[in-house]
Protein backbone atom coordinates (compact mmCIF):
# COMPACT_ATOMS: atom_id res chain seq x y z
CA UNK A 1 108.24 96.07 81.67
CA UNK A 2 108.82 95.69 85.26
CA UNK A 3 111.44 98.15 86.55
CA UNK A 4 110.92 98.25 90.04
CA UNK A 5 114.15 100.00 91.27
CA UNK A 6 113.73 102.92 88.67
CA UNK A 7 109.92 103.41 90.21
CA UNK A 8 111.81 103.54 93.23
CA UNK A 9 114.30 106.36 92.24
CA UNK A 10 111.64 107.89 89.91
CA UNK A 11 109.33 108.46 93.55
CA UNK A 12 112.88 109.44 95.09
CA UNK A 13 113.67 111.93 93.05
CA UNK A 14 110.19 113.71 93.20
CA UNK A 15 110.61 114.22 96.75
CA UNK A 16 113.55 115.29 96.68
CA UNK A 17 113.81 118.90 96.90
CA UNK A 18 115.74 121.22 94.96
CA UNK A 19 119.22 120.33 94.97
CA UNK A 20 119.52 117.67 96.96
CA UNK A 21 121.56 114.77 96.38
CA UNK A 22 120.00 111.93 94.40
CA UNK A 23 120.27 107.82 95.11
CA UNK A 24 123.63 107.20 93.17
CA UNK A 25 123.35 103.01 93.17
CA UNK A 26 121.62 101.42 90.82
CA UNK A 27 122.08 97.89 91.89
CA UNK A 28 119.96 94.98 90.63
CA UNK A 29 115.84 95.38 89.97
CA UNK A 30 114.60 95.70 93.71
CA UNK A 31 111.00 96.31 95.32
CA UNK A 32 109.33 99.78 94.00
CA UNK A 33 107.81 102.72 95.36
CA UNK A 34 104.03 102.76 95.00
CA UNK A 35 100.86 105.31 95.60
CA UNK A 36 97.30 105.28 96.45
CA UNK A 37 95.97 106.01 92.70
CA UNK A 38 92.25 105.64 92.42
CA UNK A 39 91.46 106.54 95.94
CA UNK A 40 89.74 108.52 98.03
CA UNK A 41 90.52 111.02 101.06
CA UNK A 42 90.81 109.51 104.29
CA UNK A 43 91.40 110.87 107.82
CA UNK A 44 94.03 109.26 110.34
CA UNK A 45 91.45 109.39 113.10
CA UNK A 46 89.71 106.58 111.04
CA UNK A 47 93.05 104.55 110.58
CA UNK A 48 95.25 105.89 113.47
CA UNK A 49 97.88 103.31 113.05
CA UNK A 50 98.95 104.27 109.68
CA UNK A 51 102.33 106.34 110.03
CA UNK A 52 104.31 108.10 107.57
CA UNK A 53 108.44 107.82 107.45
CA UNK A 54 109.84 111.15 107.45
CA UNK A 55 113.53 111.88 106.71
CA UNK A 56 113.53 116.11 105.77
CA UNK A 57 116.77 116.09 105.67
CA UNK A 58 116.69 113.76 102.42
CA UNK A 59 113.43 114.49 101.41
CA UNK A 60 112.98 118.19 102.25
CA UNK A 61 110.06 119.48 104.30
CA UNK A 62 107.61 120.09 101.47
CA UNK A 63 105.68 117.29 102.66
CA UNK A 64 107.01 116.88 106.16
CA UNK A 65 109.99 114.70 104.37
CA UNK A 66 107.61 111.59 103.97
CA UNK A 67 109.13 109.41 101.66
CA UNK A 68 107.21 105.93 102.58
CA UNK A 69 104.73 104.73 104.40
CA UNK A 70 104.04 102.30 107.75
CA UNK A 71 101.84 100.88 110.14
CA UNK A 72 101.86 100.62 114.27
CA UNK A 73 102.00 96.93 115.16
CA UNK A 74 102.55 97.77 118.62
CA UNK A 75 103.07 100.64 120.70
CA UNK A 76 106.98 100.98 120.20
CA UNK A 77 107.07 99.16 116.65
CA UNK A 78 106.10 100.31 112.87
CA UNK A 79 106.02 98.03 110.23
CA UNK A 80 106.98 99.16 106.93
CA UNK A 81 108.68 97.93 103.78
CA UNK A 82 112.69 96.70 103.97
CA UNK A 83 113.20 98.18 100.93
CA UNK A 84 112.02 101.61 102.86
CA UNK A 85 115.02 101.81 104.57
CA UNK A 86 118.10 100.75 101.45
CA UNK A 87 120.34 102.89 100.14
CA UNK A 88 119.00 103.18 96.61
CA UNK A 89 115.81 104.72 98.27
CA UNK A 90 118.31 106.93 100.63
CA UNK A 91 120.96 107.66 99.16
CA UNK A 92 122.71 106.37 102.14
CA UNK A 93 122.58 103.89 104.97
CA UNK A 94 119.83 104.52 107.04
CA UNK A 95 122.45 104.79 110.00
CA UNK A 96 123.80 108.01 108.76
CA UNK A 97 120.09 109.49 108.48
CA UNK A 98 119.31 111.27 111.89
CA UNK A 99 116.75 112.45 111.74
CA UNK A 100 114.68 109.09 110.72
CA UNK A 101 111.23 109.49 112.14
CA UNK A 102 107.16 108.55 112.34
CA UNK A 103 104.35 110.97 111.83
CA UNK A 104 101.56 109.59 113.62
CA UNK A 105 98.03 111.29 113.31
CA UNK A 106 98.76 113.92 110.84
CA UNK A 107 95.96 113.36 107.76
CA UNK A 108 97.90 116.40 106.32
CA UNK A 109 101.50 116.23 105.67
CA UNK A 110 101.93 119.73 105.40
CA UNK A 111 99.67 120.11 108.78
CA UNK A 112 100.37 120.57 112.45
CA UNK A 113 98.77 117.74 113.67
CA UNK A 114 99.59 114.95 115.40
CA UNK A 115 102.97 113.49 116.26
CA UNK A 116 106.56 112.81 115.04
CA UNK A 117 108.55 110.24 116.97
CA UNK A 118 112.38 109.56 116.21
CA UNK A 119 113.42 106.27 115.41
CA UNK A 120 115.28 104.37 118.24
CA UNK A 121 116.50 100.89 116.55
CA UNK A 122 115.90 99.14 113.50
CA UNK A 123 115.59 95.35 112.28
CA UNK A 124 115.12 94.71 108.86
CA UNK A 125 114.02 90.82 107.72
CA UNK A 126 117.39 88.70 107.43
CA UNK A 127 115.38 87.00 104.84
CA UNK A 128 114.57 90.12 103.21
CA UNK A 129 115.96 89.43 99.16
CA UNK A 130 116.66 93.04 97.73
CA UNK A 131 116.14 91.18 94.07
CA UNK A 132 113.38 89.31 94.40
CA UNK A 133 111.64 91.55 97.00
CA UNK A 134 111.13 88.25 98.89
CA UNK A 135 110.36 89.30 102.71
CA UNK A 136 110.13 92.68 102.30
CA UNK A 137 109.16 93.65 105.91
CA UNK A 138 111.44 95.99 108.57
CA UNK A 139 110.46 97.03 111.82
CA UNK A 140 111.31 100.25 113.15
CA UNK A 141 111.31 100.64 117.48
CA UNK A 142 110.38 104.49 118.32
CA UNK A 143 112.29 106.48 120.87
CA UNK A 144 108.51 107.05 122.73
CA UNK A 145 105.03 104.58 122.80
CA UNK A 146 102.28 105.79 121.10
CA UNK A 147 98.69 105.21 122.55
CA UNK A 148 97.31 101.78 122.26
CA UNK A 149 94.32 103.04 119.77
CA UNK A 150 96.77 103.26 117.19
CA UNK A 151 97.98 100.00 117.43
CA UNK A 152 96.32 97.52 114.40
CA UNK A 153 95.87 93.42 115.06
CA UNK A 154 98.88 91.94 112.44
CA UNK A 155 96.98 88.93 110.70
CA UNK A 156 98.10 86.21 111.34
CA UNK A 157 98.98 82.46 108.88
CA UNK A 158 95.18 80.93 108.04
CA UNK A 159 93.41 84.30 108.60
CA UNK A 160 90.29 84.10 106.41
CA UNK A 161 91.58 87.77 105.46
CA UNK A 162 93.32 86.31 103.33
CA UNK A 163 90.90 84.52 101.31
CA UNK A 164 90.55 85.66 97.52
CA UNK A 165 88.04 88.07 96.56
CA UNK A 166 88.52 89.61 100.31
CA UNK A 167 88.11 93.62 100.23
CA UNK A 168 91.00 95.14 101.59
CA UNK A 169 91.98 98.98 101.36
CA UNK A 170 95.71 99.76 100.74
CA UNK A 171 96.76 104.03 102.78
CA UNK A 172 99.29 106.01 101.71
CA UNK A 173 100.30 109.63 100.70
CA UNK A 174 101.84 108.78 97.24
CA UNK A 175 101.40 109.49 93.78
CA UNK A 176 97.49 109.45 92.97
CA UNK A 177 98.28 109.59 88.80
CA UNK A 178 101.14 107.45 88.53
CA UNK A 179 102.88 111.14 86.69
CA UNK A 180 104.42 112.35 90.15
CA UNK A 181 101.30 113.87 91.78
CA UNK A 182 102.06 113.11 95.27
CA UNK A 183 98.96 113.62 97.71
CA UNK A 184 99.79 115.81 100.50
CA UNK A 185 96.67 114.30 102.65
CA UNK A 186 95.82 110.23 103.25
CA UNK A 187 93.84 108.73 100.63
CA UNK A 188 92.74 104.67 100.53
CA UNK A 189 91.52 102.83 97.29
CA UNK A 190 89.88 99.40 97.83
CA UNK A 191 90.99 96.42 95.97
CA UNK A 192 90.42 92.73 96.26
CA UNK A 193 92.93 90.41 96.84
CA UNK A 194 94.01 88.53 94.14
CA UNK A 195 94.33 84.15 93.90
CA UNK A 196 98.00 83.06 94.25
CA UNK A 197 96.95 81.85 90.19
CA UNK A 198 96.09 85.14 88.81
CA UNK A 199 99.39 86.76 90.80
CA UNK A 200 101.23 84.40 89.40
CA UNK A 201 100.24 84.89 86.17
CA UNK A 202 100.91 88.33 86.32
CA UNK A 203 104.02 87.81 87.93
CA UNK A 204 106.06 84.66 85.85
CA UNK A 205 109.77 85.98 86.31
CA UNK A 206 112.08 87.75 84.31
CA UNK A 207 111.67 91.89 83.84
CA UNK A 208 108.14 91.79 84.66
CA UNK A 209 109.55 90.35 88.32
CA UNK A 210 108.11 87.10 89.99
CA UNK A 211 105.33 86.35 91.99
CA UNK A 212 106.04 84.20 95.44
CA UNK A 213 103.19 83.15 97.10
CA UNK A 214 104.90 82.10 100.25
CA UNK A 215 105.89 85.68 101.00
CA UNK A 216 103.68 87.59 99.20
CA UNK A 217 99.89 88.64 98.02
CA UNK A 218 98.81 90.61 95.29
CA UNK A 219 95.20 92.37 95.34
CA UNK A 220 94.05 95.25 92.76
CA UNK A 221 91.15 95.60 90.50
CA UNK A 222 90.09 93.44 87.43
CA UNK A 223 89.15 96.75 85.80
CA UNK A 224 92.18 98.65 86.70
CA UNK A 225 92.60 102.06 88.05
CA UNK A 226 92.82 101.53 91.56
CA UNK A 227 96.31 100.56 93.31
CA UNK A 228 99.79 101.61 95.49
CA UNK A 229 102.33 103.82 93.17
CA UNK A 230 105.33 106.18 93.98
CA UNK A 231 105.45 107.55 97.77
CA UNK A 232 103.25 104.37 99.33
CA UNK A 233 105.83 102.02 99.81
CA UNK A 234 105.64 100.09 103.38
CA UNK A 235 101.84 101.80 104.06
CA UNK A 236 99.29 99.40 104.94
CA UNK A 237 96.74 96.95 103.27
CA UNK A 238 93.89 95.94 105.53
CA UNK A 239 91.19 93.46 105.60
CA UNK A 240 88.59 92.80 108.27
CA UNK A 241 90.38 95.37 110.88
CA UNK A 242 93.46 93.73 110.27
CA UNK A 243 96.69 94.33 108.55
CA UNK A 244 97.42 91.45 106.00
CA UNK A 245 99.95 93.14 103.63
CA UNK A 246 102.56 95.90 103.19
CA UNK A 247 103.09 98.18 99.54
CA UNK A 248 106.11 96.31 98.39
CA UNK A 249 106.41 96.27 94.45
CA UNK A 250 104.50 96.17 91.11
CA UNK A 251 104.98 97.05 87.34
CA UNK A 252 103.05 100.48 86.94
CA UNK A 253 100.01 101.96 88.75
CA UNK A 254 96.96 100.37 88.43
CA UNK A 255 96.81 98.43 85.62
CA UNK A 256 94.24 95.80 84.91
CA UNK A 257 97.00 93.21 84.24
CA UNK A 258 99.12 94.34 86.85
CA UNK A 259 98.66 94.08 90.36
CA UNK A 260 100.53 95.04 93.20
CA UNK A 261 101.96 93.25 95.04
CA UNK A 262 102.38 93.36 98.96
CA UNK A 263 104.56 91.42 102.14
CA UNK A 264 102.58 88.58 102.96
CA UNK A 265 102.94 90.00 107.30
CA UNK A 266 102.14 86.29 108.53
CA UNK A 267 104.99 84.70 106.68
CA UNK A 268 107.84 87.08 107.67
CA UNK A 269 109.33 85.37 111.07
CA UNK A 270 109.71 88.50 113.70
CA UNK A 271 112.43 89.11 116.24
């Protein structure tokens, strides 16, 4: 059964460390969590413009506090999932979390590498639908611009990209078992993306959630095994050298029947 929100809390809570408070509202079935499971290790100086969102004073600094996933769009703007940013996921409105920041080029979350920019303003989607998962995109302005090399193309309506049977590669640092094993460096898995028919399919409504093509894509692997899980939320999937999708929901971790599903970028109108 699809129960998106509880993947959510389920990623939430094993990240949090020790004590610390827990998400307390358990509102209506919203977008999940996911991880990279069936992947591989990947360095950030391959894929510079994937980010992580830290928060270590939610999170802890076990892993640096990551907690999701995002991309550089431009050289003051991430991309990353709406749902990212809600208070089931924070256990409070993102306005009352200071210290709200981006790694940048850190392969290793427990590493020195790289950078960590604060967060200077945040627009989430107005179309965003916390039920549905419809729009699930935010963008997040940083307090400093990063160098253009880490900024990826955002694909846009028509891209062939798009096209079914496409390989694309979804980046995170999530869970790589689907059992809470959260990678502390990048991985990637590649998947194909999926026809709007097969998604759909997948996807019909009720528990299980439903699939909207105008909004959304879904790419995995007929066999199973390789997919987004706990931790990955908001983190990339690319095609071509171009970002077509972001981690937004899915019932389970790579499952043959079940794939995940991702923001369609080119349909969510920007400010």
């Amino acid at each position: 059964m699809r129960r998106p929100l509880l993947r959510v809390l389920l990623g939430v809570l094993a990240l949090l460390p020790a004590g610390a408070l827990a998400p307390l509202a358990v509102p209506a079935p919203a977008a999940a969590d996911s991880v990279v499971i069936g992947g591989r290790p990947v360095r950030t100086a391959d894929s510079p413009w994937v980010v992580a969102l830290s928060s270590r004073d939610r999170f802890g600094g076990t892993r640096a506090g990551q907690f999701c996933g995002g991309v550089v769009v431009a050289r003051d703007r991430v991309m990353t999932a709406a749902h990212c940013l809600s208070r089931a996921v924070l256990g409070e409105d993102v306005r009352d979390v200071p210290d709200l920041r981006i790694i940048a080029g850190r392969t290793e979350l427990s590493g020195a590498g790289g950078v960590e920019v604060p967060v200077d303003g945040i627009w989430v989607s107005p179309e965003y639908d916390p039920v549905t998962s419809s729009a699930d995109l935010a963008l997040l302005t940083l307090a400093e611009p990063l160098p253009d090399f880490r900024v990826i193309t955002v694909a846009a309506a028509g891209d062939p990209a798009y096209k079914p049977g496409t390989t694309a590669s979804v980046y995170g640092w999530g869970d790589t078992t689907g059992e809470g094993a959260y990678a502390s460096s990048l991985r990637a898995a590649q998947v194909s993306v999926l026809p709007d028919t097969t998604c759909r399919r997948a996807y019909p409504g009720g528990l299980e959630g439903r699939y909207v093509a105008t909004t959304m894509l879904c790419a995995g692997d007929a066999r199973g095994g390789r997919d987004a899980c706990q931790g990955d939320s908001g983190g990339p999937l690319v095609a071509g050298g171009r970002l077509i999708g972001l981690v937004s929901w899915g019932s389970g971790c790579g499952l043959a029947q079940s794939p995940g599903v991702y923001t369609r970028v080119s349909a969510v109108r920007l400010p």
